[in-house]
N, C-alpha and C. Protein backbone atom coordinates (compact mmCIF):
# COMPACT_ATOMS: atom_id res chain seq x y z
N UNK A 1 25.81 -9.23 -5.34
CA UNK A 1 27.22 -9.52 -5.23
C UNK A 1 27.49 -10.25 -3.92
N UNK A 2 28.29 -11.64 -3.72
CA UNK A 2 28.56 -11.91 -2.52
C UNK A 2 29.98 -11.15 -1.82
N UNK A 3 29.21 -11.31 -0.55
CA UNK A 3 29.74 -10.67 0.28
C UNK A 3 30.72 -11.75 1.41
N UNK A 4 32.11 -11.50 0.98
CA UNK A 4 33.57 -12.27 1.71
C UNK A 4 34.32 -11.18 2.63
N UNK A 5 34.59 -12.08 3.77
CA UNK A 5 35.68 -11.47 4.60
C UNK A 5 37.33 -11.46 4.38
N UNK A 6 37.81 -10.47 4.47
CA UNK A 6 39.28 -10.96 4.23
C UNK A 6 39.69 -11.60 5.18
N UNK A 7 40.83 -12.48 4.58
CA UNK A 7 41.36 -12.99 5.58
C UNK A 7 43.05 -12.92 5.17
N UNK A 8 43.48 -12.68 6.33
CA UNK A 8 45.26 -12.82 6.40
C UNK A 8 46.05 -14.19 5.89
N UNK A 9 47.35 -14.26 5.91
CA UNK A 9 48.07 -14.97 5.45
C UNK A 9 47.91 -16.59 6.33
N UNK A 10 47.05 -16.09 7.25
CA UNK A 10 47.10 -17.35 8.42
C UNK A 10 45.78 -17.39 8.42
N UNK A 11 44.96 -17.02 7.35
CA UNK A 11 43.65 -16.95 6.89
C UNK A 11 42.76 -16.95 8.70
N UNK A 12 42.94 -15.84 9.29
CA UNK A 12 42.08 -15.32 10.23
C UNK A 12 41.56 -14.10 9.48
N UNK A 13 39.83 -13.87 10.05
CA UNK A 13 39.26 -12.81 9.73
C UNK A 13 39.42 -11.86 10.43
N UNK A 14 40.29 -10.47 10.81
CA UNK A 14 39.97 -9.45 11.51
C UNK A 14 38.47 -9.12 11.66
N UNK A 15 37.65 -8.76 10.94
CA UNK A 15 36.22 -8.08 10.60
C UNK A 15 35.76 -9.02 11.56
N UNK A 16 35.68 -10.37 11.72
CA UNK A 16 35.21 -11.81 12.55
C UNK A 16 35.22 -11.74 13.92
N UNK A 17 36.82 -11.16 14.13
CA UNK A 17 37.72 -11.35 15.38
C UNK A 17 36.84 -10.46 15.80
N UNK A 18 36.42 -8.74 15.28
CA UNK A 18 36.25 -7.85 15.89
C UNK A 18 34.98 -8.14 16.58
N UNK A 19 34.23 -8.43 15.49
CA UNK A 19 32.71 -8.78 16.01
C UNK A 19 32.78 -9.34 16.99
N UNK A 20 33.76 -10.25 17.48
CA UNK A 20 33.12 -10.91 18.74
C UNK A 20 33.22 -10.73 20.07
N UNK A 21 34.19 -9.48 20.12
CA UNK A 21 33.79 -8.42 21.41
C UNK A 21 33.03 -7.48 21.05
N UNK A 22 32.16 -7.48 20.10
CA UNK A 22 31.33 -6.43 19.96
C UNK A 22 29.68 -6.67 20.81
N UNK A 23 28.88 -5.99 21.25
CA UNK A 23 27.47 -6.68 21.46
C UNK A 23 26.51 -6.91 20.94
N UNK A 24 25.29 -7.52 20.94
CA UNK A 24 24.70 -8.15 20.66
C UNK A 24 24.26 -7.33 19.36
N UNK A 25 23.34 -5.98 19.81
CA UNK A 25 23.11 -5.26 19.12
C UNK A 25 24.22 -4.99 17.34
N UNK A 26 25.33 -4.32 18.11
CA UNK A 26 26.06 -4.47 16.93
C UNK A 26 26.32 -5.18 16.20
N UNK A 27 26.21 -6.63 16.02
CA UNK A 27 26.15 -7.92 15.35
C UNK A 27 25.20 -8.13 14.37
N UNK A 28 24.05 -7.57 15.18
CA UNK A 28 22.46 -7.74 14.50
C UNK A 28 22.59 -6.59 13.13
N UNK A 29 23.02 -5.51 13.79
CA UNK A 29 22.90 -4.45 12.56
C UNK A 29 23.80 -4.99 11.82
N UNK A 30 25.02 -5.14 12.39
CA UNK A 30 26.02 -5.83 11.03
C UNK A 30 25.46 -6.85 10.16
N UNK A 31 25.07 -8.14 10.69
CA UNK A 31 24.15 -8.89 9.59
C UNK A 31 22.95 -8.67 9.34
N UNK A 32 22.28 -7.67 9.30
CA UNK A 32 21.35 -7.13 8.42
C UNK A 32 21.85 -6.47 7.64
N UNK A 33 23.03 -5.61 7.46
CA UNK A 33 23.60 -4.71 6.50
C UNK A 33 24.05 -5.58 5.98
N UNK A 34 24.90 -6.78 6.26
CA UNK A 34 25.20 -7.88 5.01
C UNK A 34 24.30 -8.31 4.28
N UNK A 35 23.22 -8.82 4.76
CA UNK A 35 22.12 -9.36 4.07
C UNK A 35 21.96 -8.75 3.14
N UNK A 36 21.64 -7.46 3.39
CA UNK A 36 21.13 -6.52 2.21
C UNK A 36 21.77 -6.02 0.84
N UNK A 37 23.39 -5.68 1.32
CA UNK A 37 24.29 -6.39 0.53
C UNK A 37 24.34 -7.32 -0.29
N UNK A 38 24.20 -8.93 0.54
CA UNK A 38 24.15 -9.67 -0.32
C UNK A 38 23.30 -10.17 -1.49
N UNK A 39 21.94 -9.12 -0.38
CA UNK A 39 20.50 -8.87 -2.07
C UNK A 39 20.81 -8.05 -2.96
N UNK A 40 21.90 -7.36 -3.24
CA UNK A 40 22.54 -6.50 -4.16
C UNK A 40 22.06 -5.52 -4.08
N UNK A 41 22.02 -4.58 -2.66
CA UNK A 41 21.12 -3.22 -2.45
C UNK A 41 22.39 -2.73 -1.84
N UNK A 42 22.49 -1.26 -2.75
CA UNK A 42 23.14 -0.16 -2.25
C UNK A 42 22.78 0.64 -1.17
N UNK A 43 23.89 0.54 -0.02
CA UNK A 43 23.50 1.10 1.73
C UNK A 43 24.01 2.91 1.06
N UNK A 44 23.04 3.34 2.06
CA UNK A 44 23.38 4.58 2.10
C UNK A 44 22.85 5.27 3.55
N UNK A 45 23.49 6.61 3.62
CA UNK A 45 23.96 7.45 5.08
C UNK A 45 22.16 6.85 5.05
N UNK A 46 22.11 6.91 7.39
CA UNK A 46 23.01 7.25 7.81
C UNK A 46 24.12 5.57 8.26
N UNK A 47 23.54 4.78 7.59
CA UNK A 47 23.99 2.93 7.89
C UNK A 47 25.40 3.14 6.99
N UNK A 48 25.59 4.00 5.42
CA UNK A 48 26.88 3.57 5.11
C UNK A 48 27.04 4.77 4.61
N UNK A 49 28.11 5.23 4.83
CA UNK A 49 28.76 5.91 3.68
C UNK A 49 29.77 5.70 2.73
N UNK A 50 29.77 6.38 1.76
CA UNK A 50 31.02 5.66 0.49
C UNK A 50 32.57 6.90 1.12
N UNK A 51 33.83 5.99 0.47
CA UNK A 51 34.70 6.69 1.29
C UNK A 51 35.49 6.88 -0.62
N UNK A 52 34.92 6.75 -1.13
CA UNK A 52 35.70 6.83 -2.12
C UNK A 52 36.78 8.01 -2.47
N UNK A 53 36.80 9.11 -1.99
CA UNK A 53 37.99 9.94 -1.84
C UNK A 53 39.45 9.38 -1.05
N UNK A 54 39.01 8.60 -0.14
CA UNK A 54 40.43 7.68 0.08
C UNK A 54 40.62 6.52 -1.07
N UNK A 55 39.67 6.15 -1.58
CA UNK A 55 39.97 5.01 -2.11
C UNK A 55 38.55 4.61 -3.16
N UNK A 56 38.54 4.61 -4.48
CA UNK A 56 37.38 4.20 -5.25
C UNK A 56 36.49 2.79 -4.59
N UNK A 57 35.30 2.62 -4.48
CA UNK A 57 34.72 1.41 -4.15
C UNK A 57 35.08 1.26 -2.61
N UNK A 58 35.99 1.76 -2.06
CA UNK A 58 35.37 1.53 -0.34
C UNK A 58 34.47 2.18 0.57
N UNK A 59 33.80 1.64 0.82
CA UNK A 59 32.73 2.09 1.94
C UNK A 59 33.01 2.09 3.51
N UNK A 60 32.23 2.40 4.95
CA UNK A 60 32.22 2.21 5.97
C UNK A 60 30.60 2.08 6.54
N UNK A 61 30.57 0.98 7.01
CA UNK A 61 28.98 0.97 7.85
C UNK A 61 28.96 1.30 9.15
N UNK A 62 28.30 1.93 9.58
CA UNK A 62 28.53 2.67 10.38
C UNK A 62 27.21 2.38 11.76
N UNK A 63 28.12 2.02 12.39
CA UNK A 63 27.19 0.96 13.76
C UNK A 63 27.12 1.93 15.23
N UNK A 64 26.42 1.87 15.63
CA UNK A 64 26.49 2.29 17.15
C UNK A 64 25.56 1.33 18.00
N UNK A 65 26.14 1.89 19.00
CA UNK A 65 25.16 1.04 20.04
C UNK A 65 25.40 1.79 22.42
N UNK A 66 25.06 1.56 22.94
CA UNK A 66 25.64 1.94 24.02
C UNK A 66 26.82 2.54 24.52
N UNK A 67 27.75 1.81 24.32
CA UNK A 67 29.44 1.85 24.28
C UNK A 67 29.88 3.13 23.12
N UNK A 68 29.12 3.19 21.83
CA UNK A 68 29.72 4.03 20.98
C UNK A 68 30.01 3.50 19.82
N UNK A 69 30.65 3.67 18.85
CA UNK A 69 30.38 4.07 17.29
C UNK A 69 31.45 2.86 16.91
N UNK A 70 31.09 2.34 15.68
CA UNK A 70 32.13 1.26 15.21
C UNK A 70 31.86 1.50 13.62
N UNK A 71 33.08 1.29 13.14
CA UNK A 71 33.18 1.56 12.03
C UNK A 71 33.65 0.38 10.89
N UNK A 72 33.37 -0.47 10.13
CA UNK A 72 33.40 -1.61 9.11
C UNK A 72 33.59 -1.17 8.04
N UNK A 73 35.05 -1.37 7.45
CA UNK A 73 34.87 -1.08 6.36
C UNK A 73 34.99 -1.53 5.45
N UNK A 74 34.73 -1.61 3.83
CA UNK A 74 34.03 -2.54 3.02
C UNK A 74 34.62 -1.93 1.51
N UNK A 75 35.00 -2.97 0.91
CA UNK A 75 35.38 -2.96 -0.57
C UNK A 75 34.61 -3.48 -1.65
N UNK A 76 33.88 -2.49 -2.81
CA UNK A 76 33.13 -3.47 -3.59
C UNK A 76 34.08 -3.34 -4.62
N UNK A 77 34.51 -4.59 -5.10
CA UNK A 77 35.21 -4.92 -6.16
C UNK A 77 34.73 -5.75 -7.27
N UNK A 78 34.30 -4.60 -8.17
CA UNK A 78 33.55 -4.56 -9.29
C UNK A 78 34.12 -6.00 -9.93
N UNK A 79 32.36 -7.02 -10.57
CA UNK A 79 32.72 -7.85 -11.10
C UNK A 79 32.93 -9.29 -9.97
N UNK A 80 33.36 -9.21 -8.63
CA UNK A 80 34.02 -9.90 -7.74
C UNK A 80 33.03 -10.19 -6.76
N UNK A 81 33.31 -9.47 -5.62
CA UNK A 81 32.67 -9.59 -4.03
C UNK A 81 32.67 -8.29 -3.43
N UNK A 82 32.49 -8.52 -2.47
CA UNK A 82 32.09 -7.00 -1.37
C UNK A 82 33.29 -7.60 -0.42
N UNK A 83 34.15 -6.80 -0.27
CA UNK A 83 35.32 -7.81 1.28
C UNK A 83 35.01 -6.74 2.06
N UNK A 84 34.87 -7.43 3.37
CA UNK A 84 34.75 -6.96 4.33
C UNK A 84 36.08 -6.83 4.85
N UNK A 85 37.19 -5.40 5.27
CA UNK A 85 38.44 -5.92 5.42
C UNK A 85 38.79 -5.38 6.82
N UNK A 86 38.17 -4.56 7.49
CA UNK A 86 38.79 -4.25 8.77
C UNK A 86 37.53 -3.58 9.65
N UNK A 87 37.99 -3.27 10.83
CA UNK A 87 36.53 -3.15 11.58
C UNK A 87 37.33 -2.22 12.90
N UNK A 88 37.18 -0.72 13.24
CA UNK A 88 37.87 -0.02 14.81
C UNK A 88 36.19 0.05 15.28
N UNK A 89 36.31 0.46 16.82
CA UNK A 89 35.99 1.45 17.30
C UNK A 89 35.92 2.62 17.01
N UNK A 90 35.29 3.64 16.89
CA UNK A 90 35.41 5.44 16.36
C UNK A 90 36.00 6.03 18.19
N UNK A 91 37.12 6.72 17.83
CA UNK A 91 37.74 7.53 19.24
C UNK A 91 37.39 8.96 18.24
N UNK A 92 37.85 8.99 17.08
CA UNK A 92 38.49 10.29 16.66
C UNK A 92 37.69 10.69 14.96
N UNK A 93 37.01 11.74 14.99
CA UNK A 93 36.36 12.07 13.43
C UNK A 93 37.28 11.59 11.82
N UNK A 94 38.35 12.27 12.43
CA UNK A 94 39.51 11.55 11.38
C UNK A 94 40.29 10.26 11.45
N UNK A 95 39.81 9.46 10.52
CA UNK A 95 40.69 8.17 10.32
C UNK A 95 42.33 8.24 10.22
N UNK A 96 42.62 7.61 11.38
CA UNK A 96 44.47 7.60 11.60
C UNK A 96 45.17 6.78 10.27
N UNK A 97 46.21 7.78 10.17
CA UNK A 97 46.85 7.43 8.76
C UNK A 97 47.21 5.81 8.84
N UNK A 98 47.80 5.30 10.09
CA UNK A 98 47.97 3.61 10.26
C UNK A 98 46.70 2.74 9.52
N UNK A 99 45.81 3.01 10.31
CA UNK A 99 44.00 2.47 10.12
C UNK A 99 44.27 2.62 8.08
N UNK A 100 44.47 3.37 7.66
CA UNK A 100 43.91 4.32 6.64
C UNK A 100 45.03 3.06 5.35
N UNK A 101 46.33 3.56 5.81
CA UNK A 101 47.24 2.53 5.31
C UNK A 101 47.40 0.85 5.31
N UNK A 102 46.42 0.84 6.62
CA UNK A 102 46.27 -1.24 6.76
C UNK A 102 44.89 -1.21 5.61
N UNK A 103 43.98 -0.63 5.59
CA UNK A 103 42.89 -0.60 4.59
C UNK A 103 43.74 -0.49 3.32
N UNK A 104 44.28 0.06 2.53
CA UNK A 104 44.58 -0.07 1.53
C UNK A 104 45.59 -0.91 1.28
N UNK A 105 46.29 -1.59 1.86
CA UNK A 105 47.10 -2.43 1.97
C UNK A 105 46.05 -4.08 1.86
N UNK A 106 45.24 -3.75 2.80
CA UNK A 106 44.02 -5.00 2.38
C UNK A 106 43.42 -5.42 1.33
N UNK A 107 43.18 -3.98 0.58
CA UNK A 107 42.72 -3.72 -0.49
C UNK A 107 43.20 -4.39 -1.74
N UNK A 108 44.77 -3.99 -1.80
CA UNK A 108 45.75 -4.50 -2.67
C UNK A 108 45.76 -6.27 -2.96
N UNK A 109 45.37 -6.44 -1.61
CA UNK A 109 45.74 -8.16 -1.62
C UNK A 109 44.57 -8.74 -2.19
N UNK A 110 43.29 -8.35 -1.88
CA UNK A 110 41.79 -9.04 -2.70
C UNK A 110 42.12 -8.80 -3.99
């Protein structure tokens, strides 16, 4: 399945933007987890987990590096693409209802 970034109404990629204060390291794991993706291989813990109790078909890949934990999270939409739609930092175990609500709101628009 290919793998697309969302993009906003002013067609910027958040997921894009984020990466590029991210470091080196985190970049690398991120496009290797795309790659693999895009060979049509299902990620699993501890690189992804499925979040499907918030939401059927979304995932999070799950990055660390020095600085701490980053979280990508990812829509497979059966039939379609994989969107890549938003990308935090991890502060807190539980995903903030804002975070939680811009994801499904992303969701809606692919």
């Amino acid at each position: 399945m290919k793998v697309k970034f969302y993009l906003t109404g002013s067609s910027r990629s958040p997921v894009e933007e984020f990466l590029v204060d991210c470091s080196f390291q985190i970049r690398a794991d991120f496009f290797d987890a795309i790659s693999l993706l895009d060979a049509g291989r299902v990620l699993g813990m501890p690189l992804s987990r499925n979040l499907s109790g918030i939401y059927p078909g979304l995932n999070e890949l799950r990055l660390a590096d020095r600085s701490g934990q980053v979280r990508i999270f990812y829509y497979i939409k059966k039939g379609d693409a994989i969107y890549m739609l938003h990308a935090i930092k991890k502060k807190t175990q539980i995903l903030p209802k804002n975070e939680t609500e811009l994801i499904l709101r992303r969701i809606r628009e692919v």
